[in-house]
PDB file of N, CA and C in Angstrom:
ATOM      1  N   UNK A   1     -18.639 -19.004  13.165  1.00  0.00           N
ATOM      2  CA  UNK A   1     -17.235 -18.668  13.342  1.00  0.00           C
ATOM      3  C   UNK A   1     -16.605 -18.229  12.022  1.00  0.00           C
ATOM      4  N   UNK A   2     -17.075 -18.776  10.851  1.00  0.00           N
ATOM      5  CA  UNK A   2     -15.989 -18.327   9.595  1.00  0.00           C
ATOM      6  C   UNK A   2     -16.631 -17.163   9.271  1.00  0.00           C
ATOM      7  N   UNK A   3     -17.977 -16.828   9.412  1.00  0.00           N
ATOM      8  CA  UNK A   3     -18.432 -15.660   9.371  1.00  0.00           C
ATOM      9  C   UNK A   3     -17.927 -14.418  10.158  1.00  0.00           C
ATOM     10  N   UNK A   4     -17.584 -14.503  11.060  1.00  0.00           N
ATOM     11  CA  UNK A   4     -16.963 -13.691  11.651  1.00  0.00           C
ATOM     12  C   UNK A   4     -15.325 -13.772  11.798  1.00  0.00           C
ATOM     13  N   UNK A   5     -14.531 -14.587  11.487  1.00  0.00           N
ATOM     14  CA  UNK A   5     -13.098 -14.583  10.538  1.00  0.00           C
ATOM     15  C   UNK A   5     -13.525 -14.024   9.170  1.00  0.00           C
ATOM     16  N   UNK A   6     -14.672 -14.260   8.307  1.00  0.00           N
ATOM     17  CA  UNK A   6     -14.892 -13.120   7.115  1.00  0.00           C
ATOM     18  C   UNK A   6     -15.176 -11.549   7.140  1.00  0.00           C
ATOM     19  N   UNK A   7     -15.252 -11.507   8.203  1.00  0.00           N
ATOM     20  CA  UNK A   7     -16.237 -10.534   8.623  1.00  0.00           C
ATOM     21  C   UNK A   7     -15.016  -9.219   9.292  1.00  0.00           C
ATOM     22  N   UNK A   8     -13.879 -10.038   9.739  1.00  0.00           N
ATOM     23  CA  UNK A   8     -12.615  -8.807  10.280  1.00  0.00           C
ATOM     24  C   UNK A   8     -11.685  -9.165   9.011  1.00  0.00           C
ATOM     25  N   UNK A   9     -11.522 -10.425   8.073  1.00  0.00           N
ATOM     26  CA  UNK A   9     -10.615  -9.920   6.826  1.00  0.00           C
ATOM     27  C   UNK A   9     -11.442  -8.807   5.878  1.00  0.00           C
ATOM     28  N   UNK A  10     -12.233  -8.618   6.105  1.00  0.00           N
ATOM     29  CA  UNK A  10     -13.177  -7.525   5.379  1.00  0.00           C
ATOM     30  C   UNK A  10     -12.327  -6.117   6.327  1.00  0.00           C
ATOM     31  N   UNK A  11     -12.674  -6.211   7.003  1.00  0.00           N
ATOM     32  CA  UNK A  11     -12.298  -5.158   7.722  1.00  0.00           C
ATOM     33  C   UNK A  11     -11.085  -4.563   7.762  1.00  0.00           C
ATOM     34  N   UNK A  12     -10.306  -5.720   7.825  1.00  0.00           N
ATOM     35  CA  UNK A  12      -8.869  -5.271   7.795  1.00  0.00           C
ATOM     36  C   UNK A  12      -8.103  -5.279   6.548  1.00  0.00           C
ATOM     37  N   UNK A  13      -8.976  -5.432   5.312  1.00  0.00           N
ATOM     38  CA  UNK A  13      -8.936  -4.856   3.917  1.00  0.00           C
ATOM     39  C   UNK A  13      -9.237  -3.652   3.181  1.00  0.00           C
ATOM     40  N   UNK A  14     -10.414  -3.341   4.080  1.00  0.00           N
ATOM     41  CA  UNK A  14     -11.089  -1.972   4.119  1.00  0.00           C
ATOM     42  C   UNK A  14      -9.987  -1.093   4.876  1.00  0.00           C
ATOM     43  N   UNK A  15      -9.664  -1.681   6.515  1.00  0.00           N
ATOM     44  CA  UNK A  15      -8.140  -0.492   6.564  1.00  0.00           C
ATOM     45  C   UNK A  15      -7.060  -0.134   5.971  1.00  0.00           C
ATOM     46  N   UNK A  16      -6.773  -1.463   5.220  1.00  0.00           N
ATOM     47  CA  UNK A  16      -5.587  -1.084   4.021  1.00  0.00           C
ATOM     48  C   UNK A  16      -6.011  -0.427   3.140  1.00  0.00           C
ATOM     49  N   UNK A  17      -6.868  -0.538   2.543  1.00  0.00           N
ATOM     50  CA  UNK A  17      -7.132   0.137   1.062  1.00  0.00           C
ATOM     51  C   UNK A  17      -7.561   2.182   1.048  1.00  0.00           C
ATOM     52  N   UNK A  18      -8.390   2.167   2.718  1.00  0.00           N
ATOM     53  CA  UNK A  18      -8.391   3.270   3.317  1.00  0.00           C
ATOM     54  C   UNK A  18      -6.908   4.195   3.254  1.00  0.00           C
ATOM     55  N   UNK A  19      -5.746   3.242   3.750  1.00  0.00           N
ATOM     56  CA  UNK A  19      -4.005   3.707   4.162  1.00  0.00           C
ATOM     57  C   UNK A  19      -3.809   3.859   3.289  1.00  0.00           C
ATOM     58  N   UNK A  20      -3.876   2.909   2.192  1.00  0.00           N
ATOM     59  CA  UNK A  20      -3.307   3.684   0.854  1.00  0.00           C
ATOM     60  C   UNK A  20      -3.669   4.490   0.197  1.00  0.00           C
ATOM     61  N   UNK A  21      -5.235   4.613   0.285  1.00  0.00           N
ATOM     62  CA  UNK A  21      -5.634   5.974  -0.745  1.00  0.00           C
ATOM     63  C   UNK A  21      -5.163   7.297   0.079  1.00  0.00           C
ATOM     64  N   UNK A  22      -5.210   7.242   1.299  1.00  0.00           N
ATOM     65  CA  UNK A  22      -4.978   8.424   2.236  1.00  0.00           C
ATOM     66  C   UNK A  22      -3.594   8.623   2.032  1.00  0.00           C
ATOM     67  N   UNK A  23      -2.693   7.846   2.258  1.00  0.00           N
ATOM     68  CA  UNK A  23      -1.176   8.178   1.908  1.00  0.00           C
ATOM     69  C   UNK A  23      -1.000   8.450   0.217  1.00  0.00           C
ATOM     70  N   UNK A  24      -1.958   8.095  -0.809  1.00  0.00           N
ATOM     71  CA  UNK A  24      -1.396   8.461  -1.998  1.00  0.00           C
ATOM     72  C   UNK A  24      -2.198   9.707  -1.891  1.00  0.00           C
ATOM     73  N   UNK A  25      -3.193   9.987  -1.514  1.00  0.00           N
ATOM     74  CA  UNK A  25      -3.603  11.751  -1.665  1.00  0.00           C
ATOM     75  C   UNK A  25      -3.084  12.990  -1.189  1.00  0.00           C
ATOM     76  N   UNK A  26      -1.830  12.222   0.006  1.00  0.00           N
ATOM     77  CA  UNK A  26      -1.369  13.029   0.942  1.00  0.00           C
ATOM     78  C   UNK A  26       0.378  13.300   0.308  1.00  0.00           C
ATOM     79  N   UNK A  27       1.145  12.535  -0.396  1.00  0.00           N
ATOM     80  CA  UNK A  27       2.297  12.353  -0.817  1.00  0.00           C
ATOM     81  C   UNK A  27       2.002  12.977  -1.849  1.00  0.00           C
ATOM     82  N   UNK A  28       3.295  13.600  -2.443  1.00  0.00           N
ATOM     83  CA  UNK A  28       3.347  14.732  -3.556  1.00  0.00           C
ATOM     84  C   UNK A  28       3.959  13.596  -4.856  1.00  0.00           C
ATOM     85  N   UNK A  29       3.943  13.514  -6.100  1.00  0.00           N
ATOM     86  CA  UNK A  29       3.908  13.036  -7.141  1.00  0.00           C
ATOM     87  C   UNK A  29       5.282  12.354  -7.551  1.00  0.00           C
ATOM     88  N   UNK A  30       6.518  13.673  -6.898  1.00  0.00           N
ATOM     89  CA  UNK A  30       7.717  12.826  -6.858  1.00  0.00           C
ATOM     90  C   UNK A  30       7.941  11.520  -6.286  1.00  0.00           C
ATOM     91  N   UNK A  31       7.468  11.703  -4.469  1.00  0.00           N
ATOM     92  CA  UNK A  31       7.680  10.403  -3.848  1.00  0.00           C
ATOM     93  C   UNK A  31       6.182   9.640  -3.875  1.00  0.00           C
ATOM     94  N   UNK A  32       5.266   9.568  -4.834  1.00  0.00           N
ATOM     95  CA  UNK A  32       4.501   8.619  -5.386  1.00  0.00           C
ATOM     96  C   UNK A  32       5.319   7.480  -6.668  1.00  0.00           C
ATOM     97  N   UNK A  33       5.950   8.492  -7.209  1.00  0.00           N
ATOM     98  CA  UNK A  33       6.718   7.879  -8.337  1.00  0.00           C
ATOM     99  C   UNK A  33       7.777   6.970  -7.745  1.00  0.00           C
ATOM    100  N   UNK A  34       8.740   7.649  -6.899  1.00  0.00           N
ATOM    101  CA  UNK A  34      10.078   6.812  -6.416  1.00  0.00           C
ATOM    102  C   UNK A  34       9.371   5.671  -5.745  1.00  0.00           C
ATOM    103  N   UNK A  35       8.594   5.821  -4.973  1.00  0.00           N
ATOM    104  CA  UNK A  35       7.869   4.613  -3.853  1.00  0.00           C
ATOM    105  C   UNK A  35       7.820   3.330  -5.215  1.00  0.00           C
ATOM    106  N   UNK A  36       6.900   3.969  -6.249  1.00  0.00           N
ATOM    107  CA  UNK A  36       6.298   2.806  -7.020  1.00  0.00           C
ATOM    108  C   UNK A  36       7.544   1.940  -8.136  1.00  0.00           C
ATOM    109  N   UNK A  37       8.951   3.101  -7.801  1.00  0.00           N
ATOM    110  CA  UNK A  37       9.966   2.339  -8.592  1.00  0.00           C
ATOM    111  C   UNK A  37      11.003   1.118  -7.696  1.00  0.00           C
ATOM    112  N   UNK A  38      10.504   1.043  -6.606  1.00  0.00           N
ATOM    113  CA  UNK A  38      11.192   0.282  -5.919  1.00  0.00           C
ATOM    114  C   UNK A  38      11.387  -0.833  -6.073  1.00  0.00           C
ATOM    115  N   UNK A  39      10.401  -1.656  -6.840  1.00  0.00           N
ATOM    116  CA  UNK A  39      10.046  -3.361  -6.735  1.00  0.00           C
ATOM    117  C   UNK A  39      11.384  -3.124  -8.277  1.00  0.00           C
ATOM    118  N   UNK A  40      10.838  -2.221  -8.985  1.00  0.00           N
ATOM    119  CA  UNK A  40      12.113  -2.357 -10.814  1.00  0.00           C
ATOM    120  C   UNK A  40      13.056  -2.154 -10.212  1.00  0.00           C
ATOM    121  N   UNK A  41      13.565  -1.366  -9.051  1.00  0.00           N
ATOM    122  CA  UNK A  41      15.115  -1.020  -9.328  1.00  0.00           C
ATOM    123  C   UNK A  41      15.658  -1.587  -7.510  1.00  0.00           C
ATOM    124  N   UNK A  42      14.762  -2.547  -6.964  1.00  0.00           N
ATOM    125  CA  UNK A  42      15.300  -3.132  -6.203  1.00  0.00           C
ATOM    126  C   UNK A  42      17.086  -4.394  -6.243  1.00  0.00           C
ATOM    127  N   UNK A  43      17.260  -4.816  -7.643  1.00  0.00           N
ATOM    128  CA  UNK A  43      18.286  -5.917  -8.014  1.00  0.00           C
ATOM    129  C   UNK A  43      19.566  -4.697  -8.743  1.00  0.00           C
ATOM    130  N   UNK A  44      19.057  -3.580  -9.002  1.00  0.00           N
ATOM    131  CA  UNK A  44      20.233  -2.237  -9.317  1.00  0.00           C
ATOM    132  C   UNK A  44      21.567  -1.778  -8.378  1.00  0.00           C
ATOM    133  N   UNK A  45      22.723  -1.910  -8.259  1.00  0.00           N
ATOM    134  CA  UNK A  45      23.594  -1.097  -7.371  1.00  0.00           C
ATOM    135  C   UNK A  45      23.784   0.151  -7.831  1.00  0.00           C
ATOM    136  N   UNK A  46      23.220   0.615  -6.813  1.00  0.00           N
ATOM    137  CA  UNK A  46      23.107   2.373  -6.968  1.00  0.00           C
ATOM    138  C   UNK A  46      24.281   3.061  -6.433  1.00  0.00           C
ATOM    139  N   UNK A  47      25.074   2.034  -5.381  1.00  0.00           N
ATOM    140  CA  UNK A  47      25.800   3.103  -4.435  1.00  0.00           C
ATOM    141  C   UNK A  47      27.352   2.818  -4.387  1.00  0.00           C
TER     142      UNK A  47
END
């Protein structure tokens, strides 16, 4: 049984890491940049 609970967190690590390289190859450099400024300028009032 833990072998196979190891066996789909593998898997469903391998789909994330798949989503993200595919969405960062697919997004253009501007909204790579803004995406990755979110966590710094989340506590900022912008508006």
């Amino acid at each position: 049984m833990t072998y196979l609970l190891f066996a789909g967190d593998m898997l469903v690590m391998a789909f994330m890491m798949i989503v993200v390289v595919w969405v960062s190859l697919k997004s253009s450099k501007k909204t790579i940049d803004e995406a990755s400024r979110i966590p710094l300028e989340d506590e900022q009032n912008h508006g």
